[in-house]
N, C-alpha and C. Protein backbone atom coordinates (compact mmCIF):
# COMPACT_ATOMS: atom_id res chain seq x y z
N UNK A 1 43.38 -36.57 -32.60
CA UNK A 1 43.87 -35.18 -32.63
C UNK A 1 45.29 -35.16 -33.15
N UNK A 2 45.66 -34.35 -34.23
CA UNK A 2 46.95 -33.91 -34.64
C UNK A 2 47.79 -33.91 -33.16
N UNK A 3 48.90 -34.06 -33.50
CA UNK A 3 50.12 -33.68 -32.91
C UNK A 3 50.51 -32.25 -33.01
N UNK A 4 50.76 -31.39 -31.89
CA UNK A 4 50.86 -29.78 -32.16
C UNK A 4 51.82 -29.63 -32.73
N UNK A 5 51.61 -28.63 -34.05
CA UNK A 5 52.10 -28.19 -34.32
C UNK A 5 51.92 -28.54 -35.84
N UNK A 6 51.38 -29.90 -36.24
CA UNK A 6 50.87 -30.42 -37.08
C UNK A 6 49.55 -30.32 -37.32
N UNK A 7 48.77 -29.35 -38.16
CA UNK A 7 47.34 -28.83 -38.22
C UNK A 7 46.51 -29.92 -39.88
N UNK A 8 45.61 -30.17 -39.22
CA UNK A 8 44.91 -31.22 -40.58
C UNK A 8 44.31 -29.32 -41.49
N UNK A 9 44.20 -29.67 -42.15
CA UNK A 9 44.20 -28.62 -43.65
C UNK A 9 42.54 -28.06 -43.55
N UNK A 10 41.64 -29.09 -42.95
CA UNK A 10 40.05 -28.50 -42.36
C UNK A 10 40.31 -28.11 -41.24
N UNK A 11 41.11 -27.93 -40.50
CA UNK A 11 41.58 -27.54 -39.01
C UNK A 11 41.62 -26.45 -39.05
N UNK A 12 42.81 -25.99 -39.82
CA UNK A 12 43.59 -25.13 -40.29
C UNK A 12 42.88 -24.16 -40.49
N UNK A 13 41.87 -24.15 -41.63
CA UNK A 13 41.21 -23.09 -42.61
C UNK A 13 39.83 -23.02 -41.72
N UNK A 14 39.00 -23.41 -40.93
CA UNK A 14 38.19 -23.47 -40.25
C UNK A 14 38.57 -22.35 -38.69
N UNK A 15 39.63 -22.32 -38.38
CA UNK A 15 40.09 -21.94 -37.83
C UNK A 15 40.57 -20.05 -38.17
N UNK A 16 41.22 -20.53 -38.93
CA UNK A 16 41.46 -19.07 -40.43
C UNK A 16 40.49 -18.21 -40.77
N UNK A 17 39.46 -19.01 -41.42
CA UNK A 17 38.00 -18.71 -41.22
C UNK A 17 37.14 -17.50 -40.02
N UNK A 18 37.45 -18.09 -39.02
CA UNK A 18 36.87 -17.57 -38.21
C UNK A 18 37.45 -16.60 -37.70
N UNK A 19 38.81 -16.52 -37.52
CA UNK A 19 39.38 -15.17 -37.16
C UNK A 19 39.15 -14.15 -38.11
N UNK A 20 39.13 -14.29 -39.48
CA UNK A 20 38.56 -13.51 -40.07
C UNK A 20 37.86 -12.89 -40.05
N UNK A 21 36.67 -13.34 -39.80
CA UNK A 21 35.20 -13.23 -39.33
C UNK A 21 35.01 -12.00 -38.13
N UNK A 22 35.88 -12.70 -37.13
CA UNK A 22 35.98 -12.30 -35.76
C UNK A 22 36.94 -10.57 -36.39
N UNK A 23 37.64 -10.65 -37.20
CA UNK A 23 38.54 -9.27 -37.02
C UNK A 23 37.73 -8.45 -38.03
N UNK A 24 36.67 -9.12 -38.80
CA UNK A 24 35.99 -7.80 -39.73
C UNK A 24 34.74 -7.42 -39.00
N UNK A 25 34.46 -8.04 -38.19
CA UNK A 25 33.38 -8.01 -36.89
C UNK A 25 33.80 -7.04 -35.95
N UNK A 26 35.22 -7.47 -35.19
CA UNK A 26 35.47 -6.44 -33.79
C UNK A 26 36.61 -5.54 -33.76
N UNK A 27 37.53 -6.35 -35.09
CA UNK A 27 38.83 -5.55 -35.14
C UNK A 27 39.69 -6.21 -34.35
N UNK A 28 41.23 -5.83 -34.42
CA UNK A 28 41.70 -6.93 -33.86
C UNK A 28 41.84 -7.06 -32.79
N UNK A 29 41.76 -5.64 -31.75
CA UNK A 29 41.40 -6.41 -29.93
C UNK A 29 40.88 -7.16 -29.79
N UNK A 30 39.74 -7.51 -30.36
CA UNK A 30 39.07 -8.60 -30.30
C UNK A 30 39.39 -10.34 -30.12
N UNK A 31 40.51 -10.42 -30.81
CA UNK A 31 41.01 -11.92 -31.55
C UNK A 31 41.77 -12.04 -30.71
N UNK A 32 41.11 -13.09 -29.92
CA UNK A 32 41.87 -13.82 -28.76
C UNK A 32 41.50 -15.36 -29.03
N UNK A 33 42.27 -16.15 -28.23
CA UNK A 33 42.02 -17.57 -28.89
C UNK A 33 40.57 -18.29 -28.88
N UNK A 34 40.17 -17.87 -27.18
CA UNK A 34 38.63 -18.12 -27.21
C UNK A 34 37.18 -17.54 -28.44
N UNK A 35 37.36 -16.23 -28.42
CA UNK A 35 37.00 -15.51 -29.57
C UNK A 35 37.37 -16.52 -30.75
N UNK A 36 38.01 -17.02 -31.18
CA UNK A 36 38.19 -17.56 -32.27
C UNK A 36 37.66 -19.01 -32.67
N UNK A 37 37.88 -19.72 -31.33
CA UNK A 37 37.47 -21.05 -31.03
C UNK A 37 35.99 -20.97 -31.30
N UNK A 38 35.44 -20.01 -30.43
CA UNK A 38 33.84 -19.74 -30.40
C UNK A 38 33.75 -19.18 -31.67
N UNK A 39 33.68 -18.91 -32.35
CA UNK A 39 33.54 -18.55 -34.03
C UNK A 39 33.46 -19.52 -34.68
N UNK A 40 34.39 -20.15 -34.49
CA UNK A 40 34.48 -21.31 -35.39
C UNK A 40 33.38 -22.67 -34.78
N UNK A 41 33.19 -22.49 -33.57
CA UNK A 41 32.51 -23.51 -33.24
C UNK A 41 33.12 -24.56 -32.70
N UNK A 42 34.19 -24.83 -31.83
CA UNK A 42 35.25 -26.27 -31.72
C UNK A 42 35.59 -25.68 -30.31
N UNK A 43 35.72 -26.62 -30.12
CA UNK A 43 36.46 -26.90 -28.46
C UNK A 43 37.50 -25.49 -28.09
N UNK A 44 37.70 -24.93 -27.18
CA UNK A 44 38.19 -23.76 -26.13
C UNK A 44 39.77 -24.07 -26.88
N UNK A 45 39.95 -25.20 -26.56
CA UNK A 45 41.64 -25.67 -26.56
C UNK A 45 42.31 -26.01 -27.90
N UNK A 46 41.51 -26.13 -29.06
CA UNK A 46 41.75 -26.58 -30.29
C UNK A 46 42.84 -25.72 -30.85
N UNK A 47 42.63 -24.12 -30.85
CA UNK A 47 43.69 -23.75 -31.42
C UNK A 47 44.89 -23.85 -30.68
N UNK A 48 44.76 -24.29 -30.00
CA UNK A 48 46.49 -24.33 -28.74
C UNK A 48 46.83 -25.62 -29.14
N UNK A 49 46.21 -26.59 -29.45
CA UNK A 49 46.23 -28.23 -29.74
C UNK A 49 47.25 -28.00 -31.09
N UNK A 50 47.24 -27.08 -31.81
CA UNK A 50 47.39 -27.00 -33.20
C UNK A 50 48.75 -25.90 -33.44
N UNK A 51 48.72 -24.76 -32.34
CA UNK A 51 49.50 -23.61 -33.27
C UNK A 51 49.97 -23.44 -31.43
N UNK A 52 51.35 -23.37 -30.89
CA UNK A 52 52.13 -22.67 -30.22
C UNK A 52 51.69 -21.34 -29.30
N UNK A 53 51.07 -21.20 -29.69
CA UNK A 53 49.96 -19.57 -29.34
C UNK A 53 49.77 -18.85 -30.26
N UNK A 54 48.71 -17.75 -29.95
CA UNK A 54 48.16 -16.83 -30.66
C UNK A 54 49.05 -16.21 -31.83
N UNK A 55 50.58 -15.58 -31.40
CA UNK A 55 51.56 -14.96 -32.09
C UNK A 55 51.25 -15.86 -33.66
N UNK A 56 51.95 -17.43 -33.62
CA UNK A 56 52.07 -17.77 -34.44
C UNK A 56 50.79 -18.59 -35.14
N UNK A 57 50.07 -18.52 -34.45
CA UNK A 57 48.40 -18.47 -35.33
C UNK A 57 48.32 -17.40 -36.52
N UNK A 58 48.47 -16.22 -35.93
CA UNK A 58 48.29 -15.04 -36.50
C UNK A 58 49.52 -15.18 -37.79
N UNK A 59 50.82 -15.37 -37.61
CA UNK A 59 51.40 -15.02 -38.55
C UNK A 59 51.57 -16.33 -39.59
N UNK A 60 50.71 -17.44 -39.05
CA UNK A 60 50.13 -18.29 -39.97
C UNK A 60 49.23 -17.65 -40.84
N UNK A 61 48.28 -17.31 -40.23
CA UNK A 61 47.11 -16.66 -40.93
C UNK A 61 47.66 -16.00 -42.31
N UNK A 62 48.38 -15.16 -41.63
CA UNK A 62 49.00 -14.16 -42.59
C UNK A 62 49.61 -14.63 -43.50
N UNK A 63 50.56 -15.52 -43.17
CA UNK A 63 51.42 -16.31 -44.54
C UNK A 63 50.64 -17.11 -45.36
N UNK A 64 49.26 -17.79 -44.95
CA UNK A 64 48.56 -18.67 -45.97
C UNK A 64 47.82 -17.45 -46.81
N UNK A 65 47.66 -16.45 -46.26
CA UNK A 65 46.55 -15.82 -47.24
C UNK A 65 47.88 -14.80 -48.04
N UNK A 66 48.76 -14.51 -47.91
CA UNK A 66 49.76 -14.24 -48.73
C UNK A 66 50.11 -15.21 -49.61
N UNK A 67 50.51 -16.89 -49.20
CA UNK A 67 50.21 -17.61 -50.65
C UNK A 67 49.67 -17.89 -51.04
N UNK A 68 48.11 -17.71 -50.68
CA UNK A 68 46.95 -17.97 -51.69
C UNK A 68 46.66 -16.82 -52.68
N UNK A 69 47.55 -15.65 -52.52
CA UNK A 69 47.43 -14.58 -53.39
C UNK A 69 48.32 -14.62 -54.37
N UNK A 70 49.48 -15.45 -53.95
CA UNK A 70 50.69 -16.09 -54.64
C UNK A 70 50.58 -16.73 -55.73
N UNK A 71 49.90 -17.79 -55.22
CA UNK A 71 49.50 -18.75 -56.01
C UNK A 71 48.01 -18.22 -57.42
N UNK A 72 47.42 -17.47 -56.51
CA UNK A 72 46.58 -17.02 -57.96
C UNK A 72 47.49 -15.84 -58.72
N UNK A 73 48.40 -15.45 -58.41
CA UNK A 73 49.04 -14.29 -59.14
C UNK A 73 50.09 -15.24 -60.15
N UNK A 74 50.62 -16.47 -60.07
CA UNK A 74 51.35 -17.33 -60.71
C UNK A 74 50.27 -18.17 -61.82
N UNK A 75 49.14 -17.42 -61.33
CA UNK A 75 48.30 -18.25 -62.49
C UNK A 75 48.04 -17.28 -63.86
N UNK A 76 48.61 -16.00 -63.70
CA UNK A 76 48.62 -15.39 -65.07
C UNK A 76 48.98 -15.76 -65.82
N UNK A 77 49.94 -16.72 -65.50
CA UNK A 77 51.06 -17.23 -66.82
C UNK A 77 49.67 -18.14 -67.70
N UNK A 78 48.81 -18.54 -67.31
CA UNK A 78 47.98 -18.70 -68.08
C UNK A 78 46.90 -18.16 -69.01
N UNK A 79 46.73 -17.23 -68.64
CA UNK A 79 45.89 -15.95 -68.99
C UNK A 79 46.79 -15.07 -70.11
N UNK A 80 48.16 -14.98 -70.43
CA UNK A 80 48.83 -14.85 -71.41
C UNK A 80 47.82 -14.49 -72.65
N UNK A 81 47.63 -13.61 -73.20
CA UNK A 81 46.69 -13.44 -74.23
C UNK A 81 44.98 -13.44 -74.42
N UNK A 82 44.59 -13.37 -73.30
CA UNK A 82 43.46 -13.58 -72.97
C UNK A 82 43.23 -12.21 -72.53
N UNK A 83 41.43 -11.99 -72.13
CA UNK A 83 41.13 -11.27 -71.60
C UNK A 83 41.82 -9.60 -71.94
N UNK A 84 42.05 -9.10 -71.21
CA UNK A 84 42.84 -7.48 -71.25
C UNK A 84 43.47 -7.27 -70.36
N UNK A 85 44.94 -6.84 -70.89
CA UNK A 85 46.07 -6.55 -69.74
C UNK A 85 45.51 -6.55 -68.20
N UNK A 86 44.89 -5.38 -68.70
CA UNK A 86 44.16 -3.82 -67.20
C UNK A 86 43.19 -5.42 -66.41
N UNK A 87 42.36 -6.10 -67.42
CA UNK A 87 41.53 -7.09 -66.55
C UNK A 87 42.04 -7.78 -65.90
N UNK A 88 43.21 -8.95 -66.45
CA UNK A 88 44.13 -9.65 -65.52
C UNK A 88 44.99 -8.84 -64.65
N UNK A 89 45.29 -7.70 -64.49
CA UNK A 89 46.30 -7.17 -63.31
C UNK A 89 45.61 -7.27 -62.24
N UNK A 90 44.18 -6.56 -62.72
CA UNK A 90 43.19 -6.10 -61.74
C UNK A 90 42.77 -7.11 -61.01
N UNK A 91 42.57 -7.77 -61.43
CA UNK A 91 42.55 -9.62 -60.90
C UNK A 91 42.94 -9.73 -60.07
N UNK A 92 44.07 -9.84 -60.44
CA UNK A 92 45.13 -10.10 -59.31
C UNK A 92 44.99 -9.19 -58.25
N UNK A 93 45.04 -8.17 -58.42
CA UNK A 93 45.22 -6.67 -57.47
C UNK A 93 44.28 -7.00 -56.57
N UNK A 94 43.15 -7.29 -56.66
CA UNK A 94 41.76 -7.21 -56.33
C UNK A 94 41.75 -8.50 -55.39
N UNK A 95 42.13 -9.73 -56.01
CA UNK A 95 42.72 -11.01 -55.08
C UNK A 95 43.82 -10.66 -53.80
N UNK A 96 44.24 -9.85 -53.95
CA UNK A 96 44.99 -9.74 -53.15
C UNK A 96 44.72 -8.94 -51.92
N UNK A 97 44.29 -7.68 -52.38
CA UNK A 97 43.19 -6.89 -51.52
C UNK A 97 42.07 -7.92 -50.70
N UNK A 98 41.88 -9.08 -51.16
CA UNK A 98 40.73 -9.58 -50.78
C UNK A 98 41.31 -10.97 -49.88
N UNK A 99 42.25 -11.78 -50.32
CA UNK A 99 42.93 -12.51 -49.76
C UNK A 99 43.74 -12.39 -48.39
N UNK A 100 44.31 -11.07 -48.52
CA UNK A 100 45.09 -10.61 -47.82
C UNK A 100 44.47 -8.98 -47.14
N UNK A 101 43.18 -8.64 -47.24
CA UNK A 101 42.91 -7.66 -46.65
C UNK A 101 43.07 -7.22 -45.79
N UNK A 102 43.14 -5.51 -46.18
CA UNK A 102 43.18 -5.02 -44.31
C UNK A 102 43.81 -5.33 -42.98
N UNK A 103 42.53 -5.84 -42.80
CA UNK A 103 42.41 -6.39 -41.27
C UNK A 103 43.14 -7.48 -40.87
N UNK A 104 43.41 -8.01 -42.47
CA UNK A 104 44.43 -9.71 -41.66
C UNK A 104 46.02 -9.33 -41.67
N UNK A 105 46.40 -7.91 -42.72
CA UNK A 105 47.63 -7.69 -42.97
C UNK A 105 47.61 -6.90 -42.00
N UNK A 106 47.21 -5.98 -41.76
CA UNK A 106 47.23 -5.01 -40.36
C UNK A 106 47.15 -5.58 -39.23
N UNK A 107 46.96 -6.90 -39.27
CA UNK A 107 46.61 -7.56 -37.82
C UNK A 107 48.62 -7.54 -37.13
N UNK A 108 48.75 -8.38 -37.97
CA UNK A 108 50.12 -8.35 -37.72
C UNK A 108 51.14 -7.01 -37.01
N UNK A 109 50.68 -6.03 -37.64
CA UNK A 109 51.24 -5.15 -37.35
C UNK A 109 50.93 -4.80 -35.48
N UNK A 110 49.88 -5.10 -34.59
CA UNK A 110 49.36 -5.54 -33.59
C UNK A 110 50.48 -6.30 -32.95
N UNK A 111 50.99 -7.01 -33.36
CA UNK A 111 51.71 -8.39 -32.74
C UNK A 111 52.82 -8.74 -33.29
N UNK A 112 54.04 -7.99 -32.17
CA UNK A 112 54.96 -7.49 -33.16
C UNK A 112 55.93 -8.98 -33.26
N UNK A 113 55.58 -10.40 -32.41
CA UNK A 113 56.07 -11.69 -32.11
C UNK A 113 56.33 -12.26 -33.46
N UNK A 114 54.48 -11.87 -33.74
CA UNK A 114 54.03 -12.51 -35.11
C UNK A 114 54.25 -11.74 -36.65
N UNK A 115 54.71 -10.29 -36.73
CA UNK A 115 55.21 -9.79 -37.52
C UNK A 115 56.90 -10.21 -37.58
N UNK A 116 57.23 -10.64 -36.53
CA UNK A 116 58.92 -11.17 -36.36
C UNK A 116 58.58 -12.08 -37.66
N UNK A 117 57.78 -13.37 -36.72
CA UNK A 117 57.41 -14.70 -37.36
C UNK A 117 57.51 -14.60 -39.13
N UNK A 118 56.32 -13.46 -39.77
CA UNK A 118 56.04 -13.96 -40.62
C UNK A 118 57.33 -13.26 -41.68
N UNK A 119 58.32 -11.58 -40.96
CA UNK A 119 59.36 -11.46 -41.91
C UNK A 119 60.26 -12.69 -41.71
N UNK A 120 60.50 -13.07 -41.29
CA UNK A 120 61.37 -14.87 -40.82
C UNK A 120 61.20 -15.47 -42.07
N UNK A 121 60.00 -16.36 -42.14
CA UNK A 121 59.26 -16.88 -43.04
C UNK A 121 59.46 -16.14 -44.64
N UNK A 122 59.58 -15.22 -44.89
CA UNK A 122 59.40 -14.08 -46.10
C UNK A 122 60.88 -14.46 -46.66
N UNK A 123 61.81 -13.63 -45.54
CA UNK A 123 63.03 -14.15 -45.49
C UNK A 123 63.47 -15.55 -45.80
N UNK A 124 62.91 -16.48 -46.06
CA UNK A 124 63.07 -18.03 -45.77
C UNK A 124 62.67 -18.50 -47.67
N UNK A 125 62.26 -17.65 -48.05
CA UNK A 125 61.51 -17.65 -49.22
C UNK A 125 59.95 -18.08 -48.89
N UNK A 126 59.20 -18.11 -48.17
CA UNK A 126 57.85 -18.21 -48.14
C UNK A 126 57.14 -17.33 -48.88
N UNK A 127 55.99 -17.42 -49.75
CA UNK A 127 55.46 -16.55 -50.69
C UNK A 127 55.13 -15.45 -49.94
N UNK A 128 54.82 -14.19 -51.11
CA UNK A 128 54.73 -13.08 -50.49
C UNK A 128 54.65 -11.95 -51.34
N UNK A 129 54.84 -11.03 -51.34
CA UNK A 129 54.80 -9.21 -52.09
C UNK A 129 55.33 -9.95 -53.19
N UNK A 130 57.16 -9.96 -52.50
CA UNK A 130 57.99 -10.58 -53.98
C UNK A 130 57.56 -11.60 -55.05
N UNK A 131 56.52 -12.80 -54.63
CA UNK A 131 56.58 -13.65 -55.26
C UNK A 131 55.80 -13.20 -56.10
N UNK A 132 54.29 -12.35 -56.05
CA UNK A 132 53.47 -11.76 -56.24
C UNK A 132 54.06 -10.51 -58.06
N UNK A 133 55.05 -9.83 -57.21
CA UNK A 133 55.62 -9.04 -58.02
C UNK A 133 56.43 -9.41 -59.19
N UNK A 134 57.00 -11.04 -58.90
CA UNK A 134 58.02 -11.50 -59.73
C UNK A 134 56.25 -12.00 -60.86
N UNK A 135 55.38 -12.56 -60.25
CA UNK A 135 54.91 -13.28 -61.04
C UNK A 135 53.86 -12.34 -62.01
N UNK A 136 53.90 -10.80 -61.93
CA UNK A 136 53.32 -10.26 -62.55
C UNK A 136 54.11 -9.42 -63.62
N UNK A 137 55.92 -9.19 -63.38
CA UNK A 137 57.11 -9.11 -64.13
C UNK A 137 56.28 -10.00 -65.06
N UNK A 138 56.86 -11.40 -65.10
CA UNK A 138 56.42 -12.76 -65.67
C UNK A 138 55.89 -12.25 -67.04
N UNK A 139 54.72 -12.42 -66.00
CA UNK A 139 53.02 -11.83 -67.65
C UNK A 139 53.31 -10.48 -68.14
N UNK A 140 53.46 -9.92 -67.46
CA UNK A 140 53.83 -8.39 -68.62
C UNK A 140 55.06 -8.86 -69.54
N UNK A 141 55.87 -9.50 -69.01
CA UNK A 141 56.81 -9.72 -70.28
C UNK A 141 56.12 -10.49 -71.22
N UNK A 142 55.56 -11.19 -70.73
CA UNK A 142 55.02 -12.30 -71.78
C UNK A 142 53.73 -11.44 -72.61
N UNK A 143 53.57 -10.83 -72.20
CA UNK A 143 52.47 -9.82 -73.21
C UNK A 143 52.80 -9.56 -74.01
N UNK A 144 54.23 -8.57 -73.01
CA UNK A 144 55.23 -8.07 -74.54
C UNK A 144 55.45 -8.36 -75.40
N UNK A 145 55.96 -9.64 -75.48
CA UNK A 145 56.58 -10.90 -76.21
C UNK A 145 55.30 -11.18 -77.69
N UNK A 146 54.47 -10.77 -76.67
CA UNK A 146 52.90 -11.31 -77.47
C UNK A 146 52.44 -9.91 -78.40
N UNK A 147 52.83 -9.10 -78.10
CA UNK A 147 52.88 -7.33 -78.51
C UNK A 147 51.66 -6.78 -77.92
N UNK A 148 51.19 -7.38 -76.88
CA UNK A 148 50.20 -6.58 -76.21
C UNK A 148 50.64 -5.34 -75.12
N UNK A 149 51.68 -5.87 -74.87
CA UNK A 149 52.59 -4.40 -74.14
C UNK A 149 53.59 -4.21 -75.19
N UNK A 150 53.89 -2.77 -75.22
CA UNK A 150 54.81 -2.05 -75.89
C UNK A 150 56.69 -2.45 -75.87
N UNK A 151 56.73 -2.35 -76.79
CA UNK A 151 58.56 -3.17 -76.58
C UNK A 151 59.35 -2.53 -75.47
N UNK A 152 59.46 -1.61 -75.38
CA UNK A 152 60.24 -0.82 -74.65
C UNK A 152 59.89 -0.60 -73.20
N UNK A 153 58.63 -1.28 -72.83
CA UNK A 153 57.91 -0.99 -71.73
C UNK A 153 58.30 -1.32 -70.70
N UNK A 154 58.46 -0.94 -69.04
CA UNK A 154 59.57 -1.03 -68.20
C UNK A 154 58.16 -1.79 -66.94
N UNK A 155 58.91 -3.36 -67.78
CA UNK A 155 57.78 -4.05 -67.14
C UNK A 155 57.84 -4.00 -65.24
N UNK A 156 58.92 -4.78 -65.49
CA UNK A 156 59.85 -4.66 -63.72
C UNK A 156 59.01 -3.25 -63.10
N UNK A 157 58.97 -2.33 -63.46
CA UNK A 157 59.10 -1.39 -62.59
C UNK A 157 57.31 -0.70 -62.62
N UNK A 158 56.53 -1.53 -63.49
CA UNK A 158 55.27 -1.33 -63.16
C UNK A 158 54.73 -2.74 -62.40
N UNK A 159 55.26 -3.91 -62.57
CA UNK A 159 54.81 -4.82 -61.43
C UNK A 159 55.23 -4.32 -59.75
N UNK A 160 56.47 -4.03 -59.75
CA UNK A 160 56.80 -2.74 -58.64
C UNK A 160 56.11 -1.84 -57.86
N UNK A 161 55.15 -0.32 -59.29
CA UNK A 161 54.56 0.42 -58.70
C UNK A 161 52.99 -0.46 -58.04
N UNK A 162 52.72 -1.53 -59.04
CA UNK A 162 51.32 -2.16 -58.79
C UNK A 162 51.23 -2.88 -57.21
N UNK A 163 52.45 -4.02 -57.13
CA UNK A 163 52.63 -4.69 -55.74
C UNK A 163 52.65 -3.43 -54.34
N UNK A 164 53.99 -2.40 -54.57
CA UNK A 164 54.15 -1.68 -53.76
C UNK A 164 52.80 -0.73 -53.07
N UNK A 165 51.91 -0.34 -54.10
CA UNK A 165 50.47 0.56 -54.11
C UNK A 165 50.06 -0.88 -53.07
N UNK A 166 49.29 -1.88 -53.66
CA UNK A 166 48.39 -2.78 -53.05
C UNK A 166 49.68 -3.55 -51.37
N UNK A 167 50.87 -3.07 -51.38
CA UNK A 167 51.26 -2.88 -50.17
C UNK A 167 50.68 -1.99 -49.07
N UNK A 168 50.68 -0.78 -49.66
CA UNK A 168 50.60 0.56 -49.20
C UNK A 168 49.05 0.19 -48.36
N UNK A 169 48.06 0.33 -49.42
CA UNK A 169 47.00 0.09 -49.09
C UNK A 169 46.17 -0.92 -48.19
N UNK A 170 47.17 -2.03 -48.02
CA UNK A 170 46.58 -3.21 -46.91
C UNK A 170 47.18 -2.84 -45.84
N UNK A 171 48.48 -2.33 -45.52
CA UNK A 171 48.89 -2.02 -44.45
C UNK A 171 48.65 -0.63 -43.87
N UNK A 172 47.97 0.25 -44.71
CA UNK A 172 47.08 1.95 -44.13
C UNK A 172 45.74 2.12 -44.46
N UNK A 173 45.32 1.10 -45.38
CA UNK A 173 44.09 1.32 -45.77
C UNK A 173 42.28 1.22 -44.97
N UNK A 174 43.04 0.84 -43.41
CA UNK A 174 41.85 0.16 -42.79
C UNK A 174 40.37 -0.78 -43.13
N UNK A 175 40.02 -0.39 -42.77
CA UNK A 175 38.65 -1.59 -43.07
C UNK A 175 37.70 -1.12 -44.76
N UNK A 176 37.72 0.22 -44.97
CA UNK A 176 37.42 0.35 -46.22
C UNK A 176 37.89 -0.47 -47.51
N UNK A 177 37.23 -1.46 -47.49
CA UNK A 177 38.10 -2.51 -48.84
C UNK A 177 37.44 -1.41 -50.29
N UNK A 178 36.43 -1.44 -49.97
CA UNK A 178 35.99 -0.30 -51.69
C UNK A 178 36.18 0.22 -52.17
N UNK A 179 37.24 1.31 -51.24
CA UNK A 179 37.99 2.48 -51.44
C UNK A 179 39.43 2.00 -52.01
N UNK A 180 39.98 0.68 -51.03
CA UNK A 180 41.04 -0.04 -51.65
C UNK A 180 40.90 -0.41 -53.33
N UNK A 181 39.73 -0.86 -53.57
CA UNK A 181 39.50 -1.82 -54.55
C UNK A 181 39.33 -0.30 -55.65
N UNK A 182 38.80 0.33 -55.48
CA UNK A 182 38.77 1.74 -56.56
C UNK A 182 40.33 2.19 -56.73
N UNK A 183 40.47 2.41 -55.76
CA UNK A 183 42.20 3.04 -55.89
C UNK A 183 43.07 2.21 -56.70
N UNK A 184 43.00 1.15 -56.47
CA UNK A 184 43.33 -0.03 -57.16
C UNK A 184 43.49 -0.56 -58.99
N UNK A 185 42.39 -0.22 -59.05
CA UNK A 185 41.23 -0.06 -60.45
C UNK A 185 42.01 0.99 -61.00
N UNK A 186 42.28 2.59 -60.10
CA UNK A 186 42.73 3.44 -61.07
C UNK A 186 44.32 3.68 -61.75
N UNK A 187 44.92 2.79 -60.28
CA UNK A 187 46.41 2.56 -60.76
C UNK A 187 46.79 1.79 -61.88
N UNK A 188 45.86 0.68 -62.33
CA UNK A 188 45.79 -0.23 -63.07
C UNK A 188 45.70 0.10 -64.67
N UNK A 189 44.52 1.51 -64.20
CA UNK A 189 44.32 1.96 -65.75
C UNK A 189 45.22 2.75 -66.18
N UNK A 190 46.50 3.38 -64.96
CA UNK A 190 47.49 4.27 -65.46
C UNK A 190 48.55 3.85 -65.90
N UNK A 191 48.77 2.47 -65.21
CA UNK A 191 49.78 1.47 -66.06
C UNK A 191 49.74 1.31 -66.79
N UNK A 192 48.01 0.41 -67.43
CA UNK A 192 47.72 0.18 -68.73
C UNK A 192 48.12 1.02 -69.88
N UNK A 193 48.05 2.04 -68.97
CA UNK A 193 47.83 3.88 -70.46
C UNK A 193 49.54 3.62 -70.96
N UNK A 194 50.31 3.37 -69.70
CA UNK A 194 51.57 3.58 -70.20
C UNK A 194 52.45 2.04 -70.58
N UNK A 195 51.96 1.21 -70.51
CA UNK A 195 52.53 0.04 -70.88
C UNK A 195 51.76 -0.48 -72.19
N UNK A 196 50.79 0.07 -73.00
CA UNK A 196 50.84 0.10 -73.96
C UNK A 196 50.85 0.98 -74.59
N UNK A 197 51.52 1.78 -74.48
CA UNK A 197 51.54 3.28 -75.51
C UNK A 197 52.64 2.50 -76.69
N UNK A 198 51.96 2.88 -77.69
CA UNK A 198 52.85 2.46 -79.30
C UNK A 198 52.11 0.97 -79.45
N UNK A 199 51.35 0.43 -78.91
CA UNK A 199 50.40 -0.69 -79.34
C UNK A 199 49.31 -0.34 -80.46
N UNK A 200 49.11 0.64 -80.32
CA UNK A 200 47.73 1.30 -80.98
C UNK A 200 46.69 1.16 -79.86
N UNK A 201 46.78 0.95 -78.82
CA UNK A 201 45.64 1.29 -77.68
C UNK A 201 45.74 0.22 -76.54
N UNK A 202 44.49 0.75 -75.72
CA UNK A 202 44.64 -0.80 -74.74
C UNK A 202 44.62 -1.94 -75.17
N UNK A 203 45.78 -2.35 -74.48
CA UNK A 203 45.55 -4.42 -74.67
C UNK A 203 44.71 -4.78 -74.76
N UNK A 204 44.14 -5.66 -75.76
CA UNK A 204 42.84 -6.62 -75.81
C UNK A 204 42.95 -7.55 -76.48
């Protein structure tokens, strides 16, 4: 057995896993450590073996699935010329909604220990909105550059309206992800309209 506080990486996500499970199932009264243990299938005591208590379980939770949204939003820089603007934002948008949905970003808001925890962490530079937002700045410039966005186009401040919206929406949007994921879709196409105007049409 790990040393607490030190979680093996199948521990970890097995664990992650199941609260998930458990909060799109009961919501988050529900997610208590036993509840979670029993989900996952492992011993009563495992998550205590591993994480300090519940608080900072939770705002674990929260910070890995914020950099796993991180980390695929830093992968545009590859996608550079590919595909269509509106497709790669949406990507992302949609990863993120899905990574970070709802119920796991709203959980926090529940547990105000673990909302301390994870602005701490944010604060600390741990990935997050910002990193998300810087890395979609990034690719719109680099579009630009490429003339798939318009010269003049005020990239900063549509990676901004895009992050801030898919803020909005995980932290009020409740359990409706579809409704997220449409709303989503349409902000995307209003950017598009205006970050390539003087291209001769949508990016492609």
């Amino acid at each position: 057995m790990s040393p607490r506080g030190v979680t093996t990486p199948d521990v970890r996500e097995r664990l992650f896993g199941a609260a998930e499970r458990v909060l799109e199932r009961e919501g988050p009264g529900a997610l208590t450590s036993r509840a979670i243990t029993g989900e996952a299938g492992c011993a009563k005591g495992l998550l205590h073996a591993h994480f300090s208590g519940l608080d900072e379980f939770v705002a674990e939770l929260v910070l890995d699935r914020f950099a796993r949204v991180a980390r695929h939003a830093e992968g545009l820089r590859e996608r550079v010329g590919q595909g269509t603007v509106a497709e790669n934002l949406l990507d992302t948008a949609l990863a993120l909604l899905s990574s970070a949905g709802p119920t796991v970003a709203g959980l926090a808001l529940t547990r105000p220990a673990a909302s301390l925890r994870i602005r701490e962490a944010l604060v600390g530079g741990a990935p997050g909105f910002g990193t998300v937002q810087d890395a979609i700045a990034d690719y719109l410039d680099a579009e630009r550059r490429g003339g798939r966005v318009a010269e003049g186009a005020d990239t900063a401040t549509a990676a901004l309206a895009l992050v801030g919206t898919l803020h909005h929406l995980l932290m009020t949007g409740g359990p409706d992800r579809q409704n997220a994921q449409e709303r989503a879709g349409q902000l995307v196409a209003l950017l598009e309209s205006a970050l390539c105007a003087g291209t001769g049409g949508p990016a492609g």
